[in-house]
Protein backbone atom coordinates (compact mmCIF):
# COMPACT_ATOMS: atom_id res chain seq x y z
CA UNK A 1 -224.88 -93.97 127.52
CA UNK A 2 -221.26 -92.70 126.70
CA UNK A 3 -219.85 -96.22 128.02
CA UNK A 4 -222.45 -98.05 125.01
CA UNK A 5 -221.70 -96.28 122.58
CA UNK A 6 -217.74 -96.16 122.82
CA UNK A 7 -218.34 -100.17 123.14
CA UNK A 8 -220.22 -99.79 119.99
CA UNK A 9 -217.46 -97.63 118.32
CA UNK A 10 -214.59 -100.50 119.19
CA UNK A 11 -216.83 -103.06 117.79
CA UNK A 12 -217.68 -101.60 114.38
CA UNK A 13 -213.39 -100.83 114.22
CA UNK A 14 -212.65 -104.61 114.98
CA UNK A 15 -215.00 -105.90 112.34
CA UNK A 16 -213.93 -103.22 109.76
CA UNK A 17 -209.97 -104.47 110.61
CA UNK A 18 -210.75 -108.17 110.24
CA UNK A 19 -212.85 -107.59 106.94
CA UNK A 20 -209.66 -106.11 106.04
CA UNK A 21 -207.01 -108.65 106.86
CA UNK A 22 -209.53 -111.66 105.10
CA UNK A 23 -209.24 -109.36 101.91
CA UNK A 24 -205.11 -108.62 102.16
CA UNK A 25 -205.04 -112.79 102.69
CA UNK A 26 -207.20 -113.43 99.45
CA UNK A 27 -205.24 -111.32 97.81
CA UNK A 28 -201.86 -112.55 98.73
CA UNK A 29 -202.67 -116.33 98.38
CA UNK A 30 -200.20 -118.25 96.26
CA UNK A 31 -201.62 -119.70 92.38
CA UNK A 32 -200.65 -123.27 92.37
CA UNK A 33 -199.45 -123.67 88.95
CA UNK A 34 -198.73 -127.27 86.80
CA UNK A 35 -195.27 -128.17 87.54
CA UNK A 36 -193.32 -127.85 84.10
CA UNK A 37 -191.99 -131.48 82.88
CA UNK A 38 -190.69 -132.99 79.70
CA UNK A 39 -192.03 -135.95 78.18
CA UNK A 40 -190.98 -138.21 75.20
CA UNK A 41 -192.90 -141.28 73.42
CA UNK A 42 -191.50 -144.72 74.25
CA UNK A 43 -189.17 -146.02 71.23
CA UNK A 44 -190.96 -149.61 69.82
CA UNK A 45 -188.84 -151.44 67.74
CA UNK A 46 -187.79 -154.99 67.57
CA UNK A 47 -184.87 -156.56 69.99
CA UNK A 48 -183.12 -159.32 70.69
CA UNK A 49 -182.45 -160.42 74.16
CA UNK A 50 -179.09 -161.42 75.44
CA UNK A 51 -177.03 -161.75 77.92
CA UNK A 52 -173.91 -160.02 79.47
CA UNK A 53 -170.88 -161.91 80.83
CA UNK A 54 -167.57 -161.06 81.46
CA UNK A 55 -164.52 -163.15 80.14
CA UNK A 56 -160.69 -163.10 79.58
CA UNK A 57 -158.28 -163.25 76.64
CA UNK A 58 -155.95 -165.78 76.06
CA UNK A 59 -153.55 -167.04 73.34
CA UNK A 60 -153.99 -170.07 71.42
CA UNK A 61 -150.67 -170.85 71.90
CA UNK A 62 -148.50 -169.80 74.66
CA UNK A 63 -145.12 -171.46 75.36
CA UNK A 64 -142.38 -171.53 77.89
CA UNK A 65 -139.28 -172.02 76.10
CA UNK A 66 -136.60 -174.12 77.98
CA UNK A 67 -133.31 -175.20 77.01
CA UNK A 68 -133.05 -179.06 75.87
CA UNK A 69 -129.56 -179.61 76.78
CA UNK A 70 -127.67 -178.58 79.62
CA UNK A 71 -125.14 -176.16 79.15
CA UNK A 72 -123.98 -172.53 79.48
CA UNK A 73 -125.80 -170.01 77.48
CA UNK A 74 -123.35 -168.61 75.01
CA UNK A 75 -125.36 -165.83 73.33
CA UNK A 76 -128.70 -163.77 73.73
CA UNK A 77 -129.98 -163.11 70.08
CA UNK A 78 -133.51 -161.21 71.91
CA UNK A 79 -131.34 -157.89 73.08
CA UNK A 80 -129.10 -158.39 69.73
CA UNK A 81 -125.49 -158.54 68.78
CA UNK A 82 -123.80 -155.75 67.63
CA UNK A 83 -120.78 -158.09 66.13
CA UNK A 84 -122.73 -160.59 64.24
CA UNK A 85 -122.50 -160.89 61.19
CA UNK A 86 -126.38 -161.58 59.82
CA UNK A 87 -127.73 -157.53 59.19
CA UNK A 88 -130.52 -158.85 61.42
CA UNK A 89 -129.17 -159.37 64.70
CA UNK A 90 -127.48 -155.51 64.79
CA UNK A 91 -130.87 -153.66 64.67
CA UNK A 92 -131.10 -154.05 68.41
CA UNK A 93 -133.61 -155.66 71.34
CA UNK A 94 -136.61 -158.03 70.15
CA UNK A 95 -138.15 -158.47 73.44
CA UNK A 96 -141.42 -158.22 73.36
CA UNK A 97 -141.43 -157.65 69.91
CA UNK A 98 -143.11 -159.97 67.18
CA UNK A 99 -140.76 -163.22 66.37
CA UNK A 100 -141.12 -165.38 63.23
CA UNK A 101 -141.34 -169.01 63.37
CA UNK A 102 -138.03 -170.76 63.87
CA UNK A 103 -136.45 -167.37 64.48
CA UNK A 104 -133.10 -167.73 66.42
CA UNK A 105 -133.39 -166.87 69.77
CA UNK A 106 -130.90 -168.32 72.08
CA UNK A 107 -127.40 -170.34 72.01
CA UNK A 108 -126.19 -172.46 74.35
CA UNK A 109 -122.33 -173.53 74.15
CA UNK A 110 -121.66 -175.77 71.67
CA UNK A 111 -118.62 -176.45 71.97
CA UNK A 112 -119.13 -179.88 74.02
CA UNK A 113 -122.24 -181.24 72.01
CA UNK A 114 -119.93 -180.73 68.51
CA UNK A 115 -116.98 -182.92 70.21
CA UNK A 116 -119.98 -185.66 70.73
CA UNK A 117 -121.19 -185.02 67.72
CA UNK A 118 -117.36 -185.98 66.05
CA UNK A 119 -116.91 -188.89 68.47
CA UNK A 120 -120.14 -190.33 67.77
CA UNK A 121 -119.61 -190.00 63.98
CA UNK A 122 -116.33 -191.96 64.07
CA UNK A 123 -118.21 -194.87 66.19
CA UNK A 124 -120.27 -194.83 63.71
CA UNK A 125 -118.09 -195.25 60.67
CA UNK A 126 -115.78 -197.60 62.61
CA UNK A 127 -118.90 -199.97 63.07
CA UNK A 128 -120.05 -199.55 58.96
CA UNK A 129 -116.41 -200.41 57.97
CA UNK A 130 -116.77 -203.57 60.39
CA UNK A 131 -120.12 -204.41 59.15
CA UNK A 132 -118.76 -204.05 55.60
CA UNK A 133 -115.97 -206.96 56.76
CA UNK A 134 -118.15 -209.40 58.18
CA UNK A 135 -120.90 -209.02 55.72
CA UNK A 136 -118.39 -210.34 53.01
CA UNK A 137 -116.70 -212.73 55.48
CA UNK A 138 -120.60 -214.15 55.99
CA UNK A 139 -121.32 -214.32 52.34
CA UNK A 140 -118.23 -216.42 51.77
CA UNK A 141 -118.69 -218.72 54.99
CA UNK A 142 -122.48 -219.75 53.59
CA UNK A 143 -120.97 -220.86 50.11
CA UNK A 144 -118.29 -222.68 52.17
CA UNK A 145 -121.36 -224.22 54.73
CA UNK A 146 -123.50 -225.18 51.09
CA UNK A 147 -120.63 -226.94 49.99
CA UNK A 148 -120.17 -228.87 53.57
CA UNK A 149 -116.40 -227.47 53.21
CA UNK A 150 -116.91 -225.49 56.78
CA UNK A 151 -118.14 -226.82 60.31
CA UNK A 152 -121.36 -226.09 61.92
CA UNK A 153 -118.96 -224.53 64.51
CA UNK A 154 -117.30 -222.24 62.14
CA UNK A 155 -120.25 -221.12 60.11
CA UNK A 156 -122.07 -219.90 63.70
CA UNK A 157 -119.19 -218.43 64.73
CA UNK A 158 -118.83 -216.31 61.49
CA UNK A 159 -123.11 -215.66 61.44
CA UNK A 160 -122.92 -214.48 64.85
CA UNK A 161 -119.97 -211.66 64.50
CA UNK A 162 -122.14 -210.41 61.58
CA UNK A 163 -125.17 -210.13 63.49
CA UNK A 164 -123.37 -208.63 66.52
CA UNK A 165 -121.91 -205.90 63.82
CA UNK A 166 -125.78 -205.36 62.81
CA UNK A 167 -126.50 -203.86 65.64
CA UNK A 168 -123.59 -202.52 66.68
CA UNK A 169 -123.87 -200.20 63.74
CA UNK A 170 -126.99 -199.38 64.37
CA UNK A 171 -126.70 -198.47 67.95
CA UNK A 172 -123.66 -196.25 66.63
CA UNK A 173 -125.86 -194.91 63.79
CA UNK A 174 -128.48 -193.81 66.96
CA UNK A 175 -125.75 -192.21 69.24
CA UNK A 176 -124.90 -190.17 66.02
CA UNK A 177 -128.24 -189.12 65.40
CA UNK A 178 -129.09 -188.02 69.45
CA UNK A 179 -125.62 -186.06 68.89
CA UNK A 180 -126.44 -184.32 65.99
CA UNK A 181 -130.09 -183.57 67.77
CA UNK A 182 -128.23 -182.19 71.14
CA UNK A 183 -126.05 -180.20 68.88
CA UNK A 184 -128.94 -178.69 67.11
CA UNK A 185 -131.16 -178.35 70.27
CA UNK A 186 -127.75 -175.80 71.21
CA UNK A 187 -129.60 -173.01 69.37
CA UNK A 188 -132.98 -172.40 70.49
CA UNK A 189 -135.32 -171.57 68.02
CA UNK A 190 -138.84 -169.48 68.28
CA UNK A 191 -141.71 -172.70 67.76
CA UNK A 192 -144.39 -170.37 65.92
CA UNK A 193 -144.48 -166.63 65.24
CA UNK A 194 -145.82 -164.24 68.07
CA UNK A 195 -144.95 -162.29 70.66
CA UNK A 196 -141.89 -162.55 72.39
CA UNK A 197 -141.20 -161.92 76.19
CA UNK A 198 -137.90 -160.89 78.00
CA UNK A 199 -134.69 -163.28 78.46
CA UNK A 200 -134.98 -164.41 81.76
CA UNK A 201 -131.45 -165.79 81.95
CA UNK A 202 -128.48 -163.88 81.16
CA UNK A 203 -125.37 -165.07 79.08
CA UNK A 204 -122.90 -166.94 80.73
CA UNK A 205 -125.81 -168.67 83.90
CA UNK A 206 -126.55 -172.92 83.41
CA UNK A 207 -129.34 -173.64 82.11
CA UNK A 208 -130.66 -176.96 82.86
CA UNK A 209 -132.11 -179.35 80.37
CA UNK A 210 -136.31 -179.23 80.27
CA UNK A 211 -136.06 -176.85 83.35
CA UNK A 212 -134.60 -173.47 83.21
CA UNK A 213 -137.03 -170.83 81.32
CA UNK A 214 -135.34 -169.09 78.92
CA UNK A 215 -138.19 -166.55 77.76
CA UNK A 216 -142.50 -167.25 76.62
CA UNK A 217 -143.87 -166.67 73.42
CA UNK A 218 -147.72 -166.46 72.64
CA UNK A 219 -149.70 -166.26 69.04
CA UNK A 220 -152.02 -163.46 68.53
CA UNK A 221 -154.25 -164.60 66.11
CA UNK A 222 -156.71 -165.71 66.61
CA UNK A 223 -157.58 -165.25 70.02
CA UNK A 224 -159.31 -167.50 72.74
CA UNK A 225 -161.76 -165.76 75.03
CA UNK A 226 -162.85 -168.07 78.37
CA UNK A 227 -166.10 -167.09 79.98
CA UNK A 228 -168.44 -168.71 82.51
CA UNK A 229 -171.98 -168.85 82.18
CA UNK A 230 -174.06 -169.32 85.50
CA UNK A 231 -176.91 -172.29 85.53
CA UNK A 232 -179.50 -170.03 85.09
CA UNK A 233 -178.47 -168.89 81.83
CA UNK A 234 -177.28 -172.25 80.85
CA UNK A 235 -180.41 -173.62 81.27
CA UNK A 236 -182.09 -170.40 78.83
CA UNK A 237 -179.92 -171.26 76.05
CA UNK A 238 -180.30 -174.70 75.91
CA UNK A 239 -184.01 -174.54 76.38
CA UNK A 240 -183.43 -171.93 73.24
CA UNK A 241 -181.37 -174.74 71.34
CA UNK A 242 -183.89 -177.39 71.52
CA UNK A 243 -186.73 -174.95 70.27
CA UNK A 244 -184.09 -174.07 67.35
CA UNK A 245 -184.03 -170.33 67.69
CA UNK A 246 -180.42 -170.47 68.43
CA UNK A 247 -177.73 -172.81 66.74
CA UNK A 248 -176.25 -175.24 68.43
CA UNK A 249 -172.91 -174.39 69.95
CA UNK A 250 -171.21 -177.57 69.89
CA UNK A 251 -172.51 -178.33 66.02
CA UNK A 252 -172.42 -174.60 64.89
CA UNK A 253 -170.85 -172.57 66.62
CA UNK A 254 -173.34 -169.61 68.11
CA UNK A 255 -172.34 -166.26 67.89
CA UNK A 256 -170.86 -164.28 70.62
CA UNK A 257 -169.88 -160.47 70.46
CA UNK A 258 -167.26 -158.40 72.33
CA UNK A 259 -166.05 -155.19 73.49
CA UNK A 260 -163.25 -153.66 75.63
CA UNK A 261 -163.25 -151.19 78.50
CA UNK A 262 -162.72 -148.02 76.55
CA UNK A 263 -165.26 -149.08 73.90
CA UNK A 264 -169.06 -148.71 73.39
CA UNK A 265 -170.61 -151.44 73.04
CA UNK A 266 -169.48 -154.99 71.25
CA UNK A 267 -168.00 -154.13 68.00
CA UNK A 268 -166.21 -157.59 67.77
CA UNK A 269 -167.76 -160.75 66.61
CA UNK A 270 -166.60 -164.21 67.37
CA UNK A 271 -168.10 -168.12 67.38
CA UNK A 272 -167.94 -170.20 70.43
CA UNK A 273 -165.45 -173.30 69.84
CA UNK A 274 -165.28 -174.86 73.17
CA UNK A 275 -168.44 -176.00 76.02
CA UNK A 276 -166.62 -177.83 79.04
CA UNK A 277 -168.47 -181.57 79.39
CA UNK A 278 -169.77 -180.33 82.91
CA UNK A 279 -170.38 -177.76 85.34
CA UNK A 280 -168.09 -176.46 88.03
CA UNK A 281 -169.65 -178.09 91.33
CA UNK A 282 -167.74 -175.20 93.62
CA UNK A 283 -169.69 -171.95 91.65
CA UNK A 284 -172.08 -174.04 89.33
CA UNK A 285 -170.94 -171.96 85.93
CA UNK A 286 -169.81 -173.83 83.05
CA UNK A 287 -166.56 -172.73 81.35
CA UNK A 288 -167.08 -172.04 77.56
CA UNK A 289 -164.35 -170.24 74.98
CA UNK A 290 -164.77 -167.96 72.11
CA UNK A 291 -162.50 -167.33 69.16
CA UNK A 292 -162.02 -163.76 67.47
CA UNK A 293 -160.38 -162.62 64.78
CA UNK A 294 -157.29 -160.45 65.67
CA UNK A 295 -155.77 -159.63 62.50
CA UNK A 296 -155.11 -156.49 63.57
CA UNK A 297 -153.46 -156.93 66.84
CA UNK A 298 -156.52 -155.99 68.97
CA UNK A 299 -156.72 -158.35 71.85
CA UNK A 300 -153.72 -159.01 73.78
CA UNK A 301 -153.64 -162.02 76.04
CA UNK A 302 -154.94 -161.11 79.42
CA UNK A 303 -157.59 -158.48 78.74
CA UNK A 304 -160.64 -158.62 80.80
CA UNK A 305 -163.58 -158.08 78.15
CA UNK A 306 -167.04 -157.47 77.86
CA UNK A 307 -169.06 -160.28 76.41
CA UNK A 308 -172.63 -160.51 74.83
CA UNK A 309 -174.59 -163.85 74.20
CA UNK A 310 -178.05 -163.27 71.79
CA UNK A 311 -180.27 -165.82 72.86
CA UNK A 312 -183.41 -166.16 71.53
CA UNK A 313 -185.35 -164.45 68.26
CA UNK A 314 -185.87 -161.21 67.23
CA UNK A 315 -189.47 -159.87 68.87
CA UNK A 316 -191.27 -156.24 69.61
CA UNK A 317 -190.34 -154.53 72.49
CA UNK A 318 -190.67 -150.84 74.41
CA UNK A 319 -187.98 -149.35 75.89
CA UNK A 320 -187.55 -145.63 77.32
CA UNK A 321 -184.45 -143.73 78.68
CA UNK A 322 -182.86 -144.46 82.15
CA UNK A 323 -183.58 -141.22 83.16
CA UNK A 324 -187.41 -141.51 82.93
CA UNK A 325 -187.11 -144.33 85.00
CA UNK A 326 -188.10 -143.95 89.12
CA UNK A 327 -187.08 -146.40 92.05
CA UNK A 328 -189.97 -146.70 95.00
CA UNK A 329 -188.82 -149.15 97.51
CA UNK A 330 -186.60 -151.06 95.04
CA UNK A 331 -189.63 -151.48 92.50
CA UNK A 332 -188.71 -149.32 89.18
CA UNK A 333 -192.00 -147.16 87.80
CA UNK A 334 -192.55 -144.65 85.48
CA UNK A 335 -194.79 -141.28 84.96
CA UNK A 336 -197.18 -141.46 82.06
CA UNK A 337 -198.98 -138.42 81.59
CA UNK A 338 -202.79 -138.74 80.58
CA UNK A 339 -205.01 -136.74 78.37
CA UNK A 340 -205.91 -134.61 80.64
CA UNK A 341 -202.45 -133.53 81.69
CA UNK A 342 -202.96 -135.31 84.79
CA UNK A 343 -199.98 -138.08 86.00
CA UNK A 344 -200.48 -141.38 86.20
CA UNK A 345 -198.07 -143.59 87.96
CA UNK A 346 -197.21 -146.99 86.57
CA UNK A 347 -195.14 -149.79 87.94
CA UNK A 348 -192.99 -151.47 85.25
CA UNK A 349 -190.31 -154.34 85.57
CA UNK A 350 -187.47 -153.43 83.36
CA UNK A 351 -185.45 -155.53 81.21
CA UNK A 352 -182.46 -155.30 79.18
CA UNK A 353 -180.44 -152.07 77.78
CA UNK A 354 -180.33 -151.79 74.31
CA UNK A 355 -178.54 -149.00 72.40
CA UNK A 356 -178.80 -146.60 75.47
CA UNK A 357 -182.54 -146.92 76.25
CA UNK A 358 -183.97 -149.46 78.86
CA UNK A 359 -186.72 -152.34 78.16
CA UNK A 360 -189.69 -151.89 80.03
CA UNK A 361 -192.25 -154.86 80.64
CA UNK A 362 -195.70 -154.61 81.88
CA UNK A 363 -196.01 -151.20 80.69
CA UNK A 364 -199.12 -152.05 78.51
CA UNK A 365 -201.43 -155.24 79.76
CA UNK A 366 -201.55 -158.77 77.87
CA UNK A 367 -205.31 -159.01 76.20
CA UNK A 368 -206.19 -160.82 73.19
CA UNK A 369 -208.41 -158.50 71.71
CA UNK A 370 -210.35 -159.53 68.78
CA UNK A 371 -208.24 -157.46 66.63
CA UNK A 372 -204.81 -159.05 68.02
CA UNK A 373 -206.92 -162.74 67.25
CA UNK A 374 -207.17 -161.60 63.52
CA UNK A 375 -203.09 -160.97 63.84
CA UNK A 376 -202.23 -163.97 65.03
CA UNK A 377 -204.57 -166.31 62.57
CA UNK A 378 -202.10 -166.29 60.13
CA UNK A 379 -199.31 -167.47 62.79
CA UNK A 380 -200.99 -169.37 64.89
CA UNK A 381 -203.22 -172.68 64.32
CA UNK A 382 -207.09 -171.96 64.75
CA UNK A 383 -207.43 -175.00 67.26
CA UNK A 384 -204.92 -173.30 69.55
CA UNK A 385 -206.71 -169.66 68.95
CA UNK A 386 -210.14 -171.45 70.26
CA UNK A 387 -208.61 -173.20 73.17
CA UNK A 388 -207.74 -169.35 74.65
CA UNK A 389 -211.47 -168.00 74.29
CA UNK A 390 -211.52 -167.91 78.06
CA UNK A 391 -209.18 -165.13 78.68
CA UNK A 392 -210.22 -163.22 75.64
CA UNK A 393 -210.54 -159.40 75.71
CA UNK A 394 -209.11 -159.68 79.44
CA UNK A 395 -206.20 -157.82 80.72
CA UNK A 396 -203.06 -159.44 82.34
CA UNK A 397 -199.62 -158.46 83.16
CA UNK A 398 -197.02 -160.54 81.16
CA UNK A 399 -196.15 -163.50 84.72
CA UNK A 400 -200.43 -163.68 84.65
CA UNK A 401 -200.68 -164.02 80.86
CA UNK A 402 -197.83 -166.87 80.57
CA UNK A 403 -199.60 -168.68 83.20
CA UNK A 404 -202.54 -168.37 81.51
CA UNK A 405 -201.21 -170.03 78.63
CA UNK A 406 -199.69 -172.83 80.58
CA UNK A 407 -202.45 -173.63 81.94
CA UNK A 408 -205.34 -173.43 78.91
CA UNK A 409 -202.58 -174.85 76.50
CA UNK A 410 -200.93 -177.78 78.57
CA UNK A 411 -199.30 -181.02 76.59
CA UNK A 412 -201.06 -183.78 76.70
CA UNK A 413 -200.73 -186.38 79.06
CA UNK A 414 -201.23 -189.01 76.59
CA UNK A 415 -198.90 -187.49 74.11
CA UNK A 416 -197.38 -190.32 72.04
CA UNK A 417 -194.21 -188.57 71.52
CA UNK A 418 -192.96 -187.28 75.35
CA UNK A 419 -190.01 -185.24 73.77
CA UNK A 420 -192.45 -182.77 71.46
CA UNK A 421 -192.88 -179.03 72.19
CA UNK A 422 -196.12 -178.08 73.71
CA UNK A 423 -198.45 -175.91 72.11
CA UNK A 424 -197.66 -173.21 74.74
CA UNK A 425 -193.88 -173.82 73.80
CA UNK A 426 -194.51 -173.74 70.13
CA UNK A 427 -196.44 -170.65 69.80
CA UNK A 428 -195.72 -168.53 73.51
CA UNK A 429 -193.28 -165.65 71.58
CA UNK A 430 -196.21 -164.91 68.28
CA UNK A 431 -198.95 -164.93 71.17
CA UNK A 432 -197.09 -163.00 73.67
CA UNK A 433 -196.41 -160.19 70.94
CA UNK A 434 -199.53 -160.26 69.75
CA UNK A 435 -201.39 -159.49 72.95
CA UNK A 436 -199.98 -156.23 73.11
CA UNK A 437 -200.29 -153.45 71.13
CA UNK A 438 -197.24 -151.50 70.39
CA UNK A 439 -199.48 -149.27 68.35
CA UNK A 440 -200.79 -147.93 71.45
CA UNK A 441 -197.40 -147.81 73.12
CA UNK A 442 -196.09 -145.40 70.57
CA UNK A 443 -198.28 -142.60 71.36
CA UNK A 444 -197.56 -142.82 75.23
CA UNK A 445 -196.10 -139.61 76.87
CA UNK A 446 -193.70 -140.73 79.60
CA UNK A 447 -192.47 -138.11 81.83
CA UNK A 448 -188.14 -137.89 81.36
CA UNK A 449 -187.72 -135.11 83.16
CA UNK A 450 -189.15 -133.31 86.52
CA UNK A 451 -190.15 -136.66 88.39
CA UNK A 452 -189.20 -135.10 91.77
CA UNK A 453 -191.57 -132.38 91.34
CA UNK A 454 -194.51 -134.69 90.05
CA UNK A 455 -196.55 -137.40 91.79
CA UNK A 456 -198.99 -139.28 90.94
CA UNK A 457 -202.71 -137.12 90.12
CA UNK A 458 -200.08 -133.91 89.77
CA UNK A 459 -201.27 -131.81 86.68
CA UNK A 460 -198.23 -130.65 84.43
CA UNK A 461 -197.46 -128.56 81.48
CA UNK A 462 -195.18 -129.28 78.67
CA UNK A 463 -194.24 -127.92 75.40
CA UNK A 464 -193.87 -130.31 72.60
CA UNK A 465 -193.38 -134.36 73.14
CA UNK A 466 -189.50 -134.56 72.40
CA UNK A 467 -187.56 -138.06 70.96
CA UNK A 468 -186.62 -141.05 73.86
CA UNK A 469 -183.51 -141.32 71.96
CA UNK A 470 -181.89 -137.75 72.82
CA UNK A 471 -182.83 -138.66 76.43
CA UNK A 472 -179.65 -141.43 76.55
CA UNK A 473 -176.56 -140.03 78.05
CA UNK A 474 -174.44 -137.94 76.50
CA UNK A 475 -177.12 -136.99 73.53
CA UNK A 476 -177.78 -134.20 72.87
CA UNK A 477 -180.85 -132.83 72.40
CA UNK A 478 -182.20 -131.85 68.39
């Protein structure tokens, strides 16, 4: 009896201990509570697209200057002269310093090319005052020849010594003038004004005729910038040049914009001057060139340089901050947050970066709702709206949606005119704008903040929906 009821005793103190325990464990359980994130509205407003390239700057005129005569350089007017006499040439070095044009900038000996220069002047007047001889002696032998009171034999005679002195004057005349050019060609001159390099020759070295650099100038402005453009975007802008959206560059010049490496974004505008006639077969780009204005001294030959191409028209877009974006396996997505403060995950394909923020595609679906029908009547002819019925009021992502258009809207085959846009062509930007609606994209809350603490189905908290544009780096926050 004693042995039952101590058995009894130890069972009623086990049950009364785990009773115990299962309370202190309630008790002690952790609250899950909705991870804290920030979330901002997407920023709808209307871009153009474009694209970046990278190019280099370049003179428009660059020069080697070289002697034209051979001969010992004398002086070196780039480092100055201290004895000269013009006020100019004391105030010290000019290299790489700004030159006018026909500046002086060199002097070979002239010594040499000024005894030519004498020599051939004397030829010269010894061959007039001949001329001047025989031209009378001629005038006097045709009377005498009129009058038959000279031979045949005579009167050639006299006709040819004049002729001979003809030319002979005028090959003296010549040698006088290539003198008096070698002389001046003695003191090198700057061809245009720009910028000025080093002497690469010292005073008292040959310099050989059309051989030996002496120094290079370039020209500031305006300024050339080359740039290559890839097929693919070739092929974009010319396929936006025959729908007229973007001027021709060879007739008009389209626009191109610029920046440098310690600048934000492309505060420079230039045209494009130049297309090469044909691709590069090695790296299939095509070479085209820009020209800025560089009043100011800017550019400087040689800079690499950030260029940006619009192509395309204006058109309604959504874009969000880089730092709301997510990577999964390569593909970018983003975290909406629903109504019920529950997330929603959403894969997105983004597009280009405008003013800091990041266009997103895909984010709402393509549908031609019956109100985005009434938006587009005005835009778009009513036999095109019927010929879409089909996909009306259904969702697609953007790649679905232009293949839908293709393929409900495809030219004629018996199109008399081959070369004419399609109606997909004509009217694919006012019906691709008008299937979405940005309305509803404005009041999206997209998570910026906290994504490694969400996923998708996660319920969060968060105070009030801040501004996309203070998410961009380096703003701060109102």
């Amino acid at each position: 009896m004693q042995a039952r009821h101590c058995g009894r005793i130890v069972v009623l103190v086990f049950l009364c201990l785990w009773l115990l325990g299962c309370n202190r464990s309630q008790s002690q359980a952790p609250v899950v509570k909705p991870a804290a994130v920030r979330v901002a509205h997407p920023v709808v407003k209307e871009i153009t697209d474009y694209e970046e390239i990278t190019g280099r700057t370049e003179s428009t005129n660059a020069v080697e200057i070289k002697a034209r005569v051979t001969g010992y350089l004398k002086k070196d007017f780039l480092r100055g002269d201290p004895d000269s006499k013009y006020a100019q040439l004391k105030l010290g070095s000019k290299e790489g310093k700004r030159v006018q044009k026909g500046e002086l900038l060199f002097e070979i000996d002239p010594d040499p090319f000024e005894a030519e220069e004498k020599r051939t002047e004397a030829i010269e007047k010894q061959n007039e005052a001949r001329l001047a001889r025989l031209t009378k002696d001629y005038a006097r032998a045709t009377k005498l020849f009129e009058q038959n009171s000279m031979s045949p034999q005579e009167y050639d005679q006299i006709t040819g010594d004049y002729r001979e002195a003809q030319e002979a004057f005028k090959m003296a005349k010549a040698s006088h003038r290539l003198a008096s050019i070698n002389l001046g060609y003695t003191k090198v001159r700057a061809p245009f004004t720009g910028l000025v390099s080093r002497r690469f020759v010292d005073p008292g070295n040959l310099v050989k005729a059309d051989d030996t650099t002496l120094t290079t100038i370039v020209s500031l402005d305006p300024m050339y910038v080359y740039f290559d453009v890839d097929e693919r975007t070739l092929l974009l802008i010319l396929h936006w040049m025959r729908e007229g959206k973007i001027p021709g560059m060879r007739e008009k010049g389209a626009e191109v914009l610029l920046g440098l490496a310690n600048e934000e974004g492309y505060p420079h505008k230039g045209t494009i001057d130049f297309i090469d006639n044909r691709l590069d077969p090695g790296t299939g780009t095509l070479r085209l060139r820009g020209v800025f204005d560089n009043s100011k001294e800017i550019l400087y030959p040689g800079l690499f340089v950030r260029l940006q191409i619009k192509i395309g028209n204006p058109h309604q877009a959504v874009l969000v901050a880089e730092r709301a974006l997510g990577t999964d396996q390569g593909q970018k997505f983003l975290y909406l947050v629903t109504d019920k403060n529950k997330v929603l995950y959403k894969s997105v394909k983004i597009g280009s970066s405008h003013d800091g923020l990041r266009v997103v595609e895909d984010l709402l679906p393509f549908q031609l709702t019956d109100k985005a029908l009434t938006s587009l009547a005005a835009k778009v002819p009513e036999s095109v709206l019927k010929k879409l019925e089909p996909i009306k009021n259904k969702e697609f992502t953007e790649q679905a949606f232009r293949t839908e258009l293709a393929r409900l809207l495809k030219k004629d085959e018996k199109e008399k005119y081959q070369d004419q846009l399609d109606e997909r062509e004509k009217y694919q930007d006012q019906l691709l704008a008008g299937a979405q609606d940005f309305e509803q994209a404005k009041k999206l809350k997209v998570v910026v903040s906290g994504l490694q603490r969400v996923r998708e189905g996660t319920e969060v908290e968060y105070g009030q929906v801040e501004d996309m544009a203070d998410q961009r780096p380096g703003r701060k926050k109102k």
